[in-house]
Protein backbone atom coordinates (compact mmCIF):
# COMPACT_ATOMS: atom_id res chain seq x y z
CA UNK A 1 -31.33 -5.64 -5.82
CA UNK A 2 -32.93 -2.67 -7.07
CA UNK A 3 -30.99 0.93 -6.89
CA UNK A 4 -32.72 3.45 -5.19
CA UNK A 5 -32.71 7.07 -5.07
CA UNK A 6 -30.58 7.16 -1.82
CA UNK A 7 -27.86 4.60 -2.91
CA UNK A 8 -27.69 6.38 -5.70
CA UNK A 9 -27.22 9.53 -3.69
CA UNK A 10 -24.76 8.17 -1.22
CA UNK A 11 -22.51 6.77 -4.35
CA UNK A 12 -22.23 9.75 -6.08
CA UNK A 13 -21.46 11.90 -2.70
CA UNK A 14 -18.60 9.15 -1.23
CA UNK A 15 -17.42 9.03 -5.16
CA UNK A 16 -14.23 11.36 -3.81
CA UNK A 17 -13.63 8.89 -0.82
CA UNK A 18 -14.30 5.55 -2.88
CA UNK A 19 -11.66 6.60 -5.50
CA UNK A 20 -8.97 7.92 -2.75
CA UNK A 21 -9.42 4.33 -1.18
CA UNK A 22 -9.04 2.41 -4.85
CA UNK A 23 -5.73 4.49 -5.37
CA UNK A 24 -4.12 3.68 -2.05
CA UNK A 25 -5.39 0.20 -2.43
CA UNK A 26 -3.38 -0.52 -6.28
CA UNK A 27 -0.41 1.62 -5.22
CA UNK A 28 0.23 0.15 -1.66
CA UNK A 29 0.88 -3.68 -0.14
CA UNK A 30 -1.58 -4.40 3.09
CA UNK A 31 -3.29 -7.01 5.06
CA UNK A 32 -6.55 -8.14 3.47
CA UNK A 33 -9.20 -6.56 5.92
CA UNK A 34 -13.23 -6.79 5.83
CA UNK A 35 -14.93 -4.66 3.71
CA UNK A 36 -16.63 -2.39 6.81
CA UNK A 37 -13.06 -1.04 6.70
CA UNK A 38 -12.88 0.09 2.93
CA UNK A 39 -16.33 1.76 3.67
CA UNK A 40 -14.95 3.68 7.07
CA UNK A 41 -12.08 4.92 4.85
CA UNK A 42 -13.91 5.80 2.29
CA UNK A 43 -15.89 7.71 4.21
CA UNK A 44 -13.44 9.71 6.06
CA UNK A 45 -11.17 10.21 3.22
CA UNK A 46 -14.39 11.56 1.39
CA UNK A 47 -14.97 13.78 4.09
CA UNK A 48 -11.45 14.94 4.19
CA UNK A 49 -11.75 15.90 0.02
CA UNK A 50 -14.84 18.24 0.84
CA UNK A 51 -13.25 19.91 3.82
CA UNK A 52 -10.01 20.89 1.58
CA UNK A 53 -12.66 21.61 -1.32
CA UNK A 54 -13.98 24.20 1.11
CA UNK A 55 -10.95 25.70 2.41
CA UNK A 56 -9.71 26.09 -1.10
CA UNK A 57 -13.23 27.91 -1.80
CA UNK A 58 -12.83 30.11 0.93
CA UNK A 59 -9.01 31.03 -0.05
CA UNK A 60 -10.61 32.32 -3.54
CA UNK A 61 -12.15 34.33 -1.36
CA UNK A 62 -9.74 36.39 -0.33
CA UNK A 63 -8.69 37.71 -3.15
CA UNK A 64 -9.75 40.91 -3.58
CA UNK A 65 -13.52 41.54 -5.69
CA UNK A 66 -13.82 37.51 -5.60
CA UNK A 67 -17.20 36.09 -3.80
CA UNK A 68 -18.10 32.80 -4.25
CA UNK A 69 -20.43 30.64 -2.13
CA UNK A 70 -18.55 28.60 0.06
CA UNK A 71 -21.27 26.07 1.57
CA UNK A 72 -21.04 22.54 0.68
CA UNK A 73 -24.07 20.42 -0.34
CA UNK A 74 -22.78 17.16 0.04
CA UNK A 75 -24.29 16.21 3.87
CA UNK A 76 -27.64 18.01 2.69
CA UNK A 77 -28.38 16.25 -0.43
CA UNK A 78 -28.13 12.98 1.69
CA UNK A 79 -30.42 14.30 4.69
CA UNK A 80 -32.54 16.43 2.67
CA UNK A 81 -34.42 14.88 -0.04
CA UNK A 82 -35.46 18.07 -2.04
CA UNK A 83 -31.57 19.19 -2.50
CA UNK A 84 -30.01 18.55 -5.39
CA UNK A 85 -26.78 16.59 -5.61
CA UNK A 86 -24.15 19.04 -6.95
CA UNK A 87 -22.16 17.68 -9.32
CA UNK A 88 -19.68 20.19 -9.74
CA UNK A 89 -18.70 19.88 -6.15
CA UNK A 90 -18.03 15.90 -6.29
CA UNK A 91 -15.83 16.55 -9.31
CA UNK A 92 -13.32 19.15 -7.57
CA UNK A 93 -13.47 16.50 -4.34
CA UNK A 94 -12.71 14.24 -7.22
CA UNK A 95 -10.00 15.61 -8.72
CA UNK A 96 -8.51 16.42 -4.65
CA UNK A 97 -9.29 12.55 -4.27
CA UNK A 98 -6.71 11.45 -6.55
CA UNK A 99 -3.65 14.00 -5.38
CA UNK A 100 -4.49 12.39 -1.65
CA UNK A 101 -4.53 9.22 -2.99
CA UNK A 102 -1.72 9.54 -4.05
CA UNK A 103 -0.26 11.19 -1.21
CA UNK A 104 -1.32 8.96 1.13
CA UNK A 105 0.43 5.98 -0.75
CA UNK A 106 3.52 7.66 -0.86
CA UNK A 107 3.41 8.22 3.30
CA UNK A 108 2.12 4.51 3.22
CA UNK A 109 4.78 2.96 1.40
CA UNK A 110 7.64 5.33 2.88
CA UNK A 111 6.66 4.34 6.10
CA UNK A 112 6.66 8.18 7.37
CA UNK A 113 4.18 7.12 10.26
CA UNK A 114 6.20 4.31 11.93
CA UNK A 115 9.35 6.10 11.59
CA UNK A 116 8.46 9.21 13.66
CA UNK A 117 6.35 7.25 16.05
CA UNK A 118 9.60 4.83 15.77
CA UNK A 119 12.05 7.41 16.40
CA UNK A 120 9.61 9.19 19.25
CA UNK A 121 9.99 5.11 21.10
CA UNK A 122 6.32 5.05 20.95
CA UNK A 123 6.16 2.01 19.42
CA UNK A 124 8.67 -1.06 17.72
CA UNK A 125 5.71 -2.16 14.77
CA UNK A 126 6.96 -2.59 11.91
CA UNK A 127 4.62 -1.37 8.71
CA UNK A 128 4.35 -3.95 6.48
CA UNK A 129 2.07 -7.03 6.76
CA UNK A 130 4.13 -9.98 7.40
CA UNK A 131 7.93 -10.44 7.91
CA UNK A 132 8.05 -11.36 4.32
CA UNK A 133 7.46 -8.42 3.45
CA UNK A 134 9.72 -6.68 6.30
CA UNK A 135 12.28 -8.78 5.19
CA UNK A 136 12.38 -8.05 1.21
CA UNK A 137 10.90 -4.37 1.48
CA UNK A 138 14.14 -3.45 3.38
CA UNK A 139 16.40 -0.80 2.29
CA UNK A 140 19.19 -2.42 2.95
CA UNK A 141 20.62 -3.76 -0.24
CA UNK A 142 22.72 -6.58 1.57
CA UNK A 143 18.97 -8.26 2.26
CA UNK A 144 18.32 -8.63 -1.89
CA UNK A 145 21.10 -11.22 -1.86
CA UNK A 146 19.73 -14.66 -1.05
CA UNK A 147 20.17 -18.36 -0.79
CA UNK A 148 16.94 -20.30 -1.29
CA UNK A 149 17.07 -23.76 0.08
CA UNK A 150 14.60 -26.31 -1.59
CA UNK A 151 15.21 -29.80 0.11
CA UNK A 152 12.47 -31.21 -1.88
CA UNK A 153 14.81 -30.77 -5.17
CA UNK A 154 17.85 -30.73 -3.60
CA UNK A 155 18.77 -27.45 -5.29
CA UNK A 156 20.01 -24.38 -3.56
CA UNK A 157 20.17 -20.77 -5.35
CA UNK A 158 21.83 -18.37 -4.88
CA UNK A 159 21.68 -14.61 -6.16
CA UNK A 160 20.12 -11.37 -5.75
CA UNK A 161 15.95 -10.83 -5.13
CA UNK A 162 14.43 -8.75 -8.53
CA UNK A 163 10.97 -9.28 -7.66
CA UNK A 164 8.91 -11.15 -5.21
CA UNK A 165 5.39 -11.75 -4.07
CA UNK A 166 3.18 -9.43 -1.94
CA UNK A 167 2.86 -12.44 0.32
CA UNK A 168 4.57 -15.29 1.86
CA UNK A 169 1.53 -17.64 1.67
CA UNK A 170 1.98 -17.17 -2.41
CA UNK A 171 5.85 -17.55 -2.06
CA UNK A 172 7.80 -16.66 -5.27
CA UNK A 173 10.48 -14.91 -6.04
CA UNK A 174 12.72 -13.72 -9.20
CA UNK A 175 16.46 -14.06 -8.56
CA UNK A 176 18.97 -12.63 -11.08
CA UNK A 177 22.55 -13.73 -11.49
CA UNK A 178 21.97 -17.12 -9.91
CA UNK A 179 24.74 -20.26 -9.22
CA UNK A 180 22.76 -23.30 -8.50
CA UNK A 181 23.88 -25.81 -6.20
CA UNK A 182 23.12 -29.36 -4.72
CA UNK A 183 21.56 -28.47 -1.45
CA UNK A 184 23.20 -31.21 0.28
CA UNK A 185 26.64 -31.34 -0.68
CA UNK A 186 27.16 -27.66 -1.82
CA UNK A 187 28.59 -29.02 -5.70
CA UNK A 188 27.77 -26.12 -8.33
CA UNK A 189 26.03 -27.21 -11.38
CA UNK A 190 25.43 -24.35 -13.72
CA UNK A 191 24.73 -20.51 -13.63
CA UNK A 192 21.39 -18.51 -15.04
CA UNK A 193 21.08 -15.01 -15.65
CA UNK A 194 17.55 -15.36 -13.85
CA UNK A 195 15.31 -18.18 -12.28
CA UNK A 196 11.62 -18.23 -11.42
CA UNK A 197 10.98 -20.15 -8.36
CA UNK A 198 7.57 -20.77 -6.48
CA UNK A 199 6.98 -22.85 -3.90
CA UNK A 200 4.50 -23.18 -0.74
CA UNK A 201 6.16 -20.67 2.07
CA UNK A 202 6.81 -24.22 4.43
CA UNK A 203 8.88 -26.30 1.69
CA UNK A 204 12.15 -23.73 1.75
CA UNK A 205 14.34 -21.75 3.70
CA UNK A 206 16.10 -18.43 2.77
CA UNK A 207 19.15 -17.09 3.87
CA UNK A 208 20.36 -13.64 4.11
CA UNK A 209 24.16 -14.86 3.66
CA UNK A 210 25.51 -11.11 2.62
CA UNK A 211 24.34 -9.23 6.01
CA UNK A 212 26.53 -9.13 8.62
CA UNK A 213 26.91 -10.94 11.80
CA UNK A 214 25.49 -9.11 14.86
CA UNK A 215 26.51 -9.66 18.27
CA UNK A 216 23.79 -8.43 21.51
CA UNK A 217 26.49 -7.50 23.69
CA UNK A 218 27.77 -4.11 22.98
């Protein structure tokens, strides 16, 4: 499919947007979603670079004997095909891209949203994509220390979570300081500074044996 001037126009403009979205992509864990939604993001993160290009234009100035031209070009070099695409004005948004990418990953992964909203008993969502990831992106260090049941080779392991998977479907985990047991009558064969283990999510169980018992009646 052949490029034409207006693709070309729109890619360059939405450049700011379209690398904010590929940072908080890499740096953060999410569902998979269609790609109608990387474009909608793109395009208001994009528009959210040029608006804090602008402001930051218009705080030059004020300073005193400091006048600059404060318009942005972006919207007009899409609607207007005589204006030119300025190119110093998709570098700054750019270069603004990146720091909100990175922002924006940081209040992702934090979780900054769901706690206010959280704390405010607006809602009880949890961020992350899957209990798997609820379960193993918890703060609580007493949830690293597992026993992974695998009836299938009688084996049971037990030690603390390193690494795991971004999702359950791909289930695998890294567990350091591991004893190994027979599943089914609890004998304990050896110990390993680390084990690899992946399975399909429906062939194990895990359990959480350092967390304490809760009770629902207070």
């Amino acid at each position: 499919m052949a490029l034409t001037e207006l693709t070309i126009r729109i890619v360059l403009v939405f450049l700011p947007g379209i690398i904010s979205k590929l940072i908080i992509e890499a740096l953060t864990v999410h569902s998979e979603k269609r790609h109608f939604y990387f474009i909608v993001y793109s395009f208001i993160l994009g528009n959210l670079c040029y608006a804090n290009y602008f402001f930051i234009l218009k705080a030059i100035n004020w300073i005193p004997n400091v006048s600059i031209d404060t318009k942005l070009y972006y919207l007009s070099s899409l609607l207007e095909k005589n204006q030119t695409v300025q190119i110093s004005e998709i570098i700054f948004a750019s270069l603004l891209a990146i720091a909100w990418g990175i922002f924006f990953s940081n209040a992702i992964n934090k979780k900054y949203l769901y706690r206010v909203m959280q704390r405010l008993t607006i809602t009880t969502k949890f961020a992350e994509a899957d209990v798997w990831s609820y379960l193993f992106n918890s703060q609580n260090e007493e949830m690293g220390w597992v026993r992974f049941r695998d009836p299938k080779t009688n084996l049971c392991y037990e030690g603390w979570v390193e690494a795991f998977s971004d999702k359950h479907q791909e289930l695998e985990l890294f567990i350091r300081d591991v004893t190994i047991y027979k599943n089914d009558t609890g004998e304990e064969l050896y110990k390993s500074g680390g084990v690899y283990i992946s399975r399909n999510a429906n062939e194990v169980s895990i359990e959480f044996f350092a967390l304490d018992n809760t009770s629902s009646q207070q």
